[in-house]
Each structure stands twice: as structure tokens, then as C-alpha cells.
N, C-alpha and C. Protein backbone atom coordinates (compact mmCIF):
# COMPACT_ATOMS: atom_id res chain seq x y z
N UNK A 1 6.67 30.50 -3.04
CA UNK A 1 6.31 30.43 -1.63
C UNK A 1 7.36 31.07 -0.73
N UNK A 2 8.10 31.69 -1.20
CA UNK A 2 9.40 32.53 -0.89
C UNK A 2 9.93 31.69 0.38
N UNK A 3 10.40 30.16 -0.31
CA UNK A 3 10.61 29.60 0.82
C UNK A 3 12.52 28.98 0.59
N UNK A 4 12.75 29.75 -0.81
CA UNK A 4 14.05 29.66 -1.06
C UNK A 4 15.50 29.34 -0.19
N UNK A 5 14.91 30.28 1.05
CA UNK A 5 16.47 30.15 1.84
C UNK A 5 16.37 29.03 2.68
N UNK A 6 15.37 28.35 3.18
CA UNK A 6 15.34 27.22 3.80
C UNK A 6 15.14 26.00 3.28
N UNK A 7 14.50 25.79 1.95
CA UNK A 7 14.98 24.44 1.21
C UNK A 7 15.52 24.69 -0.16
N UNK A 8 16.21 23.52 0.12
CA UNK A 8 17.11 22.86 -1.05
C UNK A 8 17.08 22.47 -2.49
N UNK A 9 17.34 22.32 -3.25
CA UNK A 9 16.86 21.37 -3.93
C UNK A 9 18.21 21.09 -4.55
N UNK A 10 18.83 20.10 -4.36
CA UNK A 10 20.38 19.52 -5.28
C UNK A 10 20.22 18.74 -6.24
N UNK A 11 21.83 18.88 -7.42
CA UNK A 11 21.26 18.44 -8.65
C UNK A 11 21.53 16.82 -8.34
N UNK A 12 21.44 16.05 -9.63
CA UNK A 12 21.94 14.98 -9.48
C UNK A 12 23.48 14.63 -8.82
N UNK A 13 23.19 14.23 -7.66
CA UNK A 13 25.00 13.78 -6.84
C UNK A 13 25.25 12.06 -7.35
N UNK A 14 26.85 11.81 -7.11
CA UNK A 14 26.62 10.41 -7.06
C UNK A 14 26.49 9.76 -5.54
N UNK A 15 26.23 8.22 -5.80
CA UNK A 15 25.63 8.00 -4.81
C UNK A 15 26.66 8.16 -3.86
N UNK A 16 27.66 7.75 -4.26
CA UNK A 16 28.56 7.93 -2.34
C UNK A 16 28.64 9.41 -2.28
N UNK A 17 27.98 10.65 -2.17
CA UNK A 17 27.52 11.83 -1.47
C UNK A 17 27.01 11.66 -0.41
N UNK A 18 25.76 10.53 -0.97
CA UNK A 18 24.72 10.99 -0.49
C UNK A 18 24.48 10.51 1.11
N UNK A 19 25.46 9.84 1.59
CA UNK A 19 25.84 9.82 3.18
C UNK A 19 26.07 11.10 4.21
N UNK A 20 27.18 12.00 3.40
CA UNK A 20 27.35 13.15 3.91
C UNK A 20 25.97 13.92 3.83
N UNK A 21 25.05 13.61 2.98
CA UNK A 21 23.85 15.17 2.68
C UNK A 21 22.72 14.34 3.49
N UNK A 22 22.71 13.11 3.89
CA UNK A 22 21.84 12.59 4.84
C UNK A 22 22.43 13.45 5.92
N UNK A 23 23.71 13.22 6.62
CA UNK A 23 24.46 13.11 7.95
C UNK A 23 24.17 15.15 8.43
N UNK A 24 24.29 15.85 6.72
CA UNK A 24 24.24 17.28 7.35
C UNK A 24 22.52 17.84 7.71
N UNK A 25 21.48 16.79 7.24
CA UNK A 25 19.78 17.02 7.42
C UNK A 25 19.96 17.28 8.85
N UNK A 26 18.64 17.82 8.83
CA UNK A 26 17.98 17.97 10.21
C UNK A 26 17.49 16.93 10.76
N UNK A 27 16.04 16.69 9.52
CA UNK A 27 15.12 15.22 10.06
C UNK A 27 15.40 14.42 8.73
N UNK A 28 14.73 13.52 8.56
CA UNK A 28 14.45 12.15 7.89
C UNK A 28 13.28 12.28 7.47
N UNK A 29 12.19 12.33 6.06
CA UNK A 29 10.90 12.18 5.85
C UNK A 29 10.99 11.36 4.84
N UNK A 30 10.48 10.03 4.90
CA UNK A 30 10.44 8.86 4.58
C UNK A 30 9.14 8.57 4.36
N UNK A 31 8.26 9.35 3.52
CA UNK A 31 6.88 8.99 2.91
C UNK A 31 6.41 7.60 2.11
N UNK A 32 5.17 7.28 2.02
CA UNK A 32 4.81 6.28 0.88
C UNK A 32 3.72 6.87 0.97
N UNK A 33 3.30 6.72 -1.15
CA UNK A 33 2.17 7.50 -1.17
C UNK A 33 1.22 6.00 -1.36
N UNK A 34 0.10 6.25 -1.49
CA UNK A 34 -1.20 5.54 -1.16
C UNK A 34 -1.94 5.19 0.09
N UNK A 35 -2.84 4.55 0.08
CA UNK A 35 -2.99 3.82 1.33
C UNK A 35 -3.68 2.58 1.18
N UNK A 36 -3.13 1.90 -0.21
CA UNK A 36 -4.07 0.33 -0.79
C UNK A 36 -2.93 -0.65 0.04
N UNK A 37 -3.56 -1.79 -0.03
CA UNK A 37 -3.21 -2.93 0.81
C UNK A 37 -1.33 -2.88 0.55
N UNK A 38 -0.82 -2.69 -0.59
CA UNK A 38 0.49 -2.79 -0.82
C UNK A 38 1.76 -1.62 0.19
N UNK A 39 1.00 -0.39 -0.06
CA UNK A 39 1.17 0.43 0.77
C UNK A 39 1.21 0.39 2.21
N UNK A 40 0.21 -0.13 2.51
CA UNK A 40 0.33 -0.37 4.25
C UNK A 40 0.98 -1.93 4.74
N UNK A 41 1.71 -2.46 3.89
CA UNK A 41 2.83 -3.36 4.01
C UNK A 41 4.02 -3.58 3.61
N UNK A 42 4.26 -2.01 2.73
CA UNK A 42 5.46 -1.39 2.16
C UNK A 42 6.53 -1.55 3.45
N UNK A 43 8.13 -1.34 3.39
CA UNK A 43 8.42 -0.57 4.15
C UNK A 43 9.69 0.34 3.65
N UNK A 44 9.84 1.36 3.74
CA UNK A 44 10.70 2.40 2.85
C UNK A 44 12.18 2.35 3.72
N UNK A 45 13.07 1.40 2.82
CA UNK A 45 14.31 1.00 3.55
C UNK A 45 14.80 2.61 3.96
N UNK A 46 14.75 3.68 3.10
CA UNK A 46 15.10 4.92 3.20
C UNK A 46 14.87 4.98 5.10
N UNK A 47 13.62 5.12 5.39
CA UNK A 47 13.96 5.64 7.05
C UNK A 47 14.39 4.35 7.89
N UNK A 48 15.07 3.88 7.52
CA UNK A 48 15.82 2.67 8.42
C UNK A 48 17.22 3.39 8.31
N UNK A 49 17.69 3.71 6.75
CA UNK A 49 18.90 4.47 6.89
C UNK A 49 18.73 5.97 8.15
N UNK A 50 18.03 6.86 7.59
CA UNK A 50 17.52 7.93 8.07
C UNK A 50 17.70 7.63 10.07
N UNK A 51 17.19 6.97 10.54
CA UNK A 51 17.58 6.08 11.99
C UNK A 51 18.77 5.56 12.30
N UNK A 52 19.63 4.75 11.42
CA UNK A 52 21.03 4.28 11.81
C UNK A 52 21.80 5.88 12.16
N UNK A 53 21.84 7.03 10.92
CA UNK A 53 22.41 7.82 10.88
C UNK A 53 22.10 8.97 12.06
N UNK A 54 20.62 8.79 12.87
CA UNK A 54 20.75 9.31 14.08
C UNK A 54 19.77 10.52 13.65
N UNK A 55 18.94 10.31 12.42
CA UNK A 55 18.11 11.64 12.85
C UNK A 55 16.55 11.53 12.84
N UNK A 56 16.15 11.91 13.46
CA UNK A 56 14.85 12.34 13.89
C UNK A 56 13.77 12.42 12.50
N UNK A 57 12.87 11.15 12.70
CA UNK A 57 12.35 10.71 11.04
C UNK A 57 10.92 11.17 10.99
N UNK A 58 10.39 11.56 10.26
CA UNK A 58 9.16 11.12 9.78
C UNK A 58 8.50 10.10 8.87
N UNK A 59 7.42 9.29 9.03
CA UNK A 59 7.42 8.28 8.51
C UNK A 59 5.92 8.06 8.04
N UNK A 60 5.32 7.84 6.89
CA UNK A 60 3.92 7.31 6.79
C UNK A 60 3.73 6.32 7.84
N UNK A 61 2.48 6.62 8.66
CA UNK A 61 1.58 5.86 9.32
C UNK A 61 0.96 4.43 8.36
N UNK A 62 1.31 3.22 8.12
CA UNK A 62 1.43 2.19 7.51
C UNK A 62 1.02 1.00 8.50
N UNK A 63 0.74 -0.28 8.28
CA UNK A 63 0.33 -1.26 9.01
C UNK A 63 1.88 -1.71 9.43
N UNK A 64 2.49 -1.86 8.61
CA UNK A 64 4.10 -2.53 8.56
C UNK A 64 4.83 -1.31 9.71
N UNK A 65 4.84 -0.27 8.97
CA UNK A 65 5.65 0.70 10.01
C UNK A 65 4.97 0.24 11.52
N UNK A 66 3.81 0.79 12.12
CA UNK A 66 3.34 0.36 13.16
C UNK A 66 3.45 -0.72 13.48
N UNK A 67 3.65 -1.95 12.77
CA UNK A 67 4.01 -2.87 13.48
C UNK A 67 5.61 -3.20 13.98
N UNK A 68 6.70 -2.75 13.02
CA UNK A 68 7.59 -2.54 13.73
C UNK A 68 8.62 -1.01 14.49
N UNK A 69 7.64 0.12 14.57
CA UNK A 69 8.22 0.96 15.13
C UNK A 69 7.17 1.50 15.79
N UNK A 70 7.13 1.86 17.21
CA UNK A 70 6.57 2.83 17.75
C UNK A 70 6.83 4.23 17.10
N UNK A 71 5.43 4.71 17.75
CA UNK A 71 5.76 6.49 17.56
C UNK A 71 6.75 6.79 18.13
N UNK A 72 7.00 6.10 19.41
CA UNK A 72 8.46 7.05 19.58
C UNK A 72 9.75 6.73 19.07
N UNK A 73 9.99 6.16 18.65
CA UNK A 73 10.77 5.89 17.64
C UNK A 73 11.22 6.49 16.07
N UNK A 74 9.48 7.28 16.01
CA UNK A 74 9.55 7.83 13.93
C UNK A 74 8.13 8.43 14.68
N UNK A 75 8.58 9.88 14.13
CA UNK A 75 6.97 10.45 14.43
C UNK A 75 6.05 9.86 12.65
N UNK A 76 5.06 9.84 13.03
CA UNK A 76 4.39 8.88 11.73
C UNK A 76 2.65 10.20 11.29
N UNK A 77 2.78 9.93 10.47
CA UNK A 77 2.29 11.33 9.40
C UNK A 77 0.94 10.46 8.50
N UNK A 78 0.20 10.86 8.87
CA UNK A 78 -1.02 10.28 7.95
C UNK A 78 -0.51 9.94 6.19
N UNK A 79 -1.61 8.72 5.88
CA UNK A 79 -1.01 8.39 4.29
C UNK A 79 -1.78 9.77 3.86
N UNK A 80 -1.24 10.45 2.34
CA UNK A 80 -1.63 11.17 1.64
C UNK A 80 -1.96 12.37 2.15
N UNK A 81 -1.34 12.98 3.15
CA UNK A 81 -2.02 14.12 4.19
C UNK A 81 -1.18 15.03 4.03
N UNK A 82 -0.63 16.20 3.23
CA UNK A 82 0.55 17.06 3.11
C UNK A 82 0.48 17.88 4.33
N UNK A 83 -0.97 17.90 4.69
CA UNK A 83 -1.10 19.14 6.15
C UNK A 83 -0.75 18.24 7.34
N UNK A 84 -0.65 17.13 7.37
CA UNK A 84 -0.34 16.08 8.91
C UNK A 84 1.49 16.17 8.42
N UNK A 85 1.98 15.92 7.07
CA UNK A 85 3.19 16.17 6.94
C UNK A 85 4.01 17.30 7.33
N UNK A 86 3.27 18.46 6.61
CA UNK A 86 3.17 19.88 8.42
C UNK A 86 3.44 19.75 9.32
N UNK A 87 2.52 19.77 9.86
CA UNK A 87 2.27 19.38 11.43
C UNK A 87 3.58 18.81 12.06
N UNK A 88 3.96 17.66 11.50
CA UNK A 88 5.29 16.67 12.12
C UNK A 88 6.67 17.77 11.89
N UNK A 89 6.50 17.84 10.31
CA UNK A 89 7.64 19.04 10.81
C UNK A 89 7.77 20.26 11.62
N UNK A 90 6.76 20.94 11.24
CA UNK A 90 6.61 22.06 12.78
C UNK A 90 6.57 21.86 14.01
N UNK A 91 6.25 20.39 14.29
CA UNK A 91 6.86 20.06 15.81
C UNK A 91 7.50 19.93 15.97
N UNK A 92 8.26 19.29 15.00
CA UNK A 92 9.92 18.61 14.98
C UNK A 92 10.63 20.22 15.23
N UNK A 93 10.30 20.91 14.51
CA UNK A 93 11.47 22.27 14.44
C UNK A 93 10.97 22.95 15.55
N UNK A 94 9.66 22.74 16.77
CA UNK A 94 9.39 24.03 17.85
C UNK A 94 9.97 22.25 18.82
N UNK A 95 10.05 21.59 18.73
CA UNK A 95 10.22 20.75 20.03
C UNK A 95 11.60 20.05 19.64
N UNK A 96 12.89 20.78 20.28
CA UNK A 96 13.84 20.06 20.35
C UNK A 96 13.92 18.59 21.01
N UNK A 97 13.24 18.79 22.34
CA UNK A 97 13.20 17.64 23.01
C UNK A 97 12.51 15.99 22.25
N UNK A 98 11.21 16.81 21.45
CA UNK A 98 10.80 15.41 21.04
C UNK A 98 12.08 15.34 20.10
N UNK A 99 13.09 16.14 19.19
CA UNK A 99 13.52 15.74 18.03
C UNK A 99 14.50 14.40 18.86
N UNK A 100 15.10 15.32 20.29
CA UNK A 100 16.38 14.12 20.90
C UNK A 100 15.56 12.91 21.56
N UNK A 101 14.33 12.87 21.38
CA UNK A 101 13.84 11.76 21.96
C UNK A 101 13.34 10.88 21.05
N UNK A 102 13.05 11.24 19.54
CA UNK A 102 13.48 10.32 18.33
C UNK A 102 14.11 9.90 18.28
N UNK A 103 15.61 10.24 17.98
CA UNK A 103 17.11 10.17 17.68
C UNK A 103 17.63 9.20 19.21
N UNK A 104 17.51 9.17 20.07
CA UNK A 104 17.39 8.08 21.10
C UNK A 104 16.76 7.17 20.78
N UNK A 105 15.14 6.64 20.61
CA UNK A 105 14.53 5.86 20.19
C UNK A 105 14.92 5.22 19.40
N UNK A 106 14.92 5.82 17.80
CA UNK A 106 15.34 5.14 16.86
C UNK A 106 16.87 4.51 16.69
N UNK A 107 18.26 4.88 17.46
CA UNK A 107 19.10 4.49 17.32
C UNK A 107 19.06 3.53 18.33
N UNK A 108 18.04 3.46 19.51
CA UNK A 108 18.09 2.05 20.00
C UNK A 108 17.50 1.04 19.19
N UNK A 109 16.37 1.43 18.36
CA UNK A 109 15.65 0.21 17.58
C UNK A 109 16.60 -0.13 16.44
N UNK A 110 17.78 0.57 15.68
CA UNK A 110 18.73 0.06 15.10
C UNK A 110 19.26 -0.29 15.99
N UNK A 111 19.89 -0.64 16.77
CA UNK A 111 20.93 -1.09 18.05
C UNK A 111 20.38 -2.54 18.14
N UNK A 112 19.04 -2.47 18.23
CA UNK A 112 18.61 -3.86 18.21
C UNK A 112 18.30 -4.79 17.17
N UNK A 113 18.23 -4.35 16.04
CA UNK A 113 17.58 -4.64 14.79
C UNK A 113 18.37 -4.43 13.47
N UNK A 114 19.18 -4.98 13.75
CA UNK A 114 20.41 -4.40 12.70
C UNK A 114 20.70 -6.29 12.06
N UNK A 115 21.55 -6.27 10.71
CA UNK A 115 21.97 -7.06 9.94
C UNK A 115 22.94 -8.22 10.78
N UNK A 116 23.16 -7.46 11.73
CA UNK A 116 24.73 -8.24 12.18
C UNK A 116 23.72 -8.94 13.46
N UNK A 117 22.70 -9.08 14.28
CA UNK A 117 22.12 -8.74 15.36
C UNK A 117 20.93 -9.83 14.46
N UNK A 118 20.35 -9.68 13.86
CA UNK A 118 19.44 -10.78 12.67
C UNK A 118 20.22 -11.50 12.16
N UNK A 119 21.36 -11.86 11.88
CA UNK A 119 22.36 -12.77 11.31
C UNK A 119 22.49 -13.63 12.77
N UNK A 120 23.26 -13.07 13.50
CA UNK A 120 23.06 -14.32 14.75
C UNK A 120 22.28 -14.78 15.16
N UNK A 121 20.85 -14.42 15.19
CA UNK A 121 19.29 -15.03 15.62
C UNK A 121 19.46 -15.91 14.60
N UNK A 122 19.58 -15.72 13.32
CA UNK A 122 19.36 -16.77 12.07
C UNK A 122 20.32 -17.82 12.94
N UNK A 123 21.44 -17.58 12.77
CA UNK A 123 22.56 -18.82 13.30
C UNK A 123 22.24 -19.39 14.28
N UNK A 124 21.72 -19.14 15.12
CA UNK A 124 21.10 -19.61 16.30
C UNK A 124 19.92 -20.44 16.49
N UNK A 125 19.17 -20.25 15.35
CA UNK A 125 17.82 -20.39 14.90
C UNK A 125 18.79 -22.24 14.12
N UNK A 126 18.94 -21.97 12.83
CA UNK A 126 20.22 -22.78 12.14
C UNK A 126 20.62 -23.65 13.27
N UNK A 127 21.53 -23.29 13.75
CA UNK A 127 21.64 -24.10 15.01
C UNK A 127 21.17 -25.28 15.46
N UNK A 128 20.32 -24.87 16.20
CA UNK A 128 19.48 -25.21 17.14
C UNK A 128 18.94 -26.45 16.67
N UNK A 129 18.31 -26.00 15.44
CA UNK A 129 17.75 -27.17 14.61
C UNK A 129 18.49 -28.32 13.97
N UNK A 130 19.92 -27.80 13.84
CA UNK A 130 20.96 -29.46 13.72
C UNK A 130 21.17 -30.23 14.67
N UNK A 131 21.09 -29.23 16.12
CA UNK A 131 21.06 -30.32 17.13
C UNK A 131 20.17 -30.41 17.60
């Protein structure tokens, strides 16, 4: 598909690489294939990383995803659709603006939704209920 000079393909890295080869991507595509009941309540920890690290994701359209991310947050790509998987990237690469208006989005929904940020709701939660 003489599409050599623009993708990649790397061999096996170990895993602590693989921070830096996230951090040098463009976008984030964070697929799940199917679309049976398991699938649309999946959620692919992969684009949660893909978001902390600040880039502009694509994401299967899922019941779970939609329920906790807006589109603007993860542009979201039909299940099983390689031509809607298209589509997201060719916008992503002609529309800078939507890419910085992902990468805003999503690092606020980590900002809010993070381990350390759910650990104090728990404690609080905990809490509450001893006294």
C-alpha cells in the first residue's frame, strides 16, 4: 500500500519503552473488536493511558466508553468499521484544532478521574459511614 514511510511497525520492546513510543505518537487508537454484550461493557485500560499521556485518542463507540467519556473527550469510531476508523484519523490529521481539543478534554477527564482522586471519594465514602 506503499504506505512504508508513514507507519511503523516495531519489534518486540521491553515494557518500560513503551512510555517513551506512546509519548513520541501522534494519536491514541484504542479499538475493541466485536459488538456482543461483553464488548460494549469492555473498557480498554490502553486509552485511559493514551489520555493521561495527553494525546488525542480514538476509541470504539461502546456502551461503557459512552457512558464514561464524551465525544469530546475520545473521538469514538464505529465497532468493526475499518472505514469509520479512517475517517477519525483523517480528521484527526486535517483538523489540528479538534486534535488540541481532545488532548484538553481528555486530560481534564484524567484530572478528574484518576486513582489518587477515586481513593479519596472511597475514604470519604469509608468515612462517613463510621461516623
Amino acid at each position: 500500500m506503499n504506505l512504508e514511510n508513514i507507519v511503523s511497525f516495531h519489534p518486540l520492546m521491553p515494557l518500560s519503552s513503551i512510555p517513551k513510543v506512546i509519548s513520541d505518537s501522534d494519536i491514541g487508537i484504542a479499538l475493541l473488536s466485536g459488538n456482543d454484550e461483553y464488548s460494549q461493557h469492555a473498557l480498554n485500560v490502553k486509552l485511559f493511558e493514551f489520555l493521561s499521556m495527553g494525546l488525542p485518542s480514538i476509541a470504539t463507540r461502546t456502551k461503557s466508553i459512552e457512558y464514561y467519556l464524551d465525544e469530546g473527550a475520545v473521538m469514538l469510531s464505529e465497532p468493526n468499521d475499518p472505514n469509520d476508523v479512517a475517517r477519525c484519523i483523517r480528521e484527526l490529521y486535517m483538523d489540528p484544532m479538534k486534535r488540541n481539543e481532545l488532548i484538553k478534554k481528555g486530560l481534564d477527564f484524567i484530572n478528574k478521574n484518576n486513582s489518587e482522586t477515586e481513593m479519596n471519594n472511597y475514604l470519604r465514602i469509608i468515612d462517613k459511614l463510621m461516623h
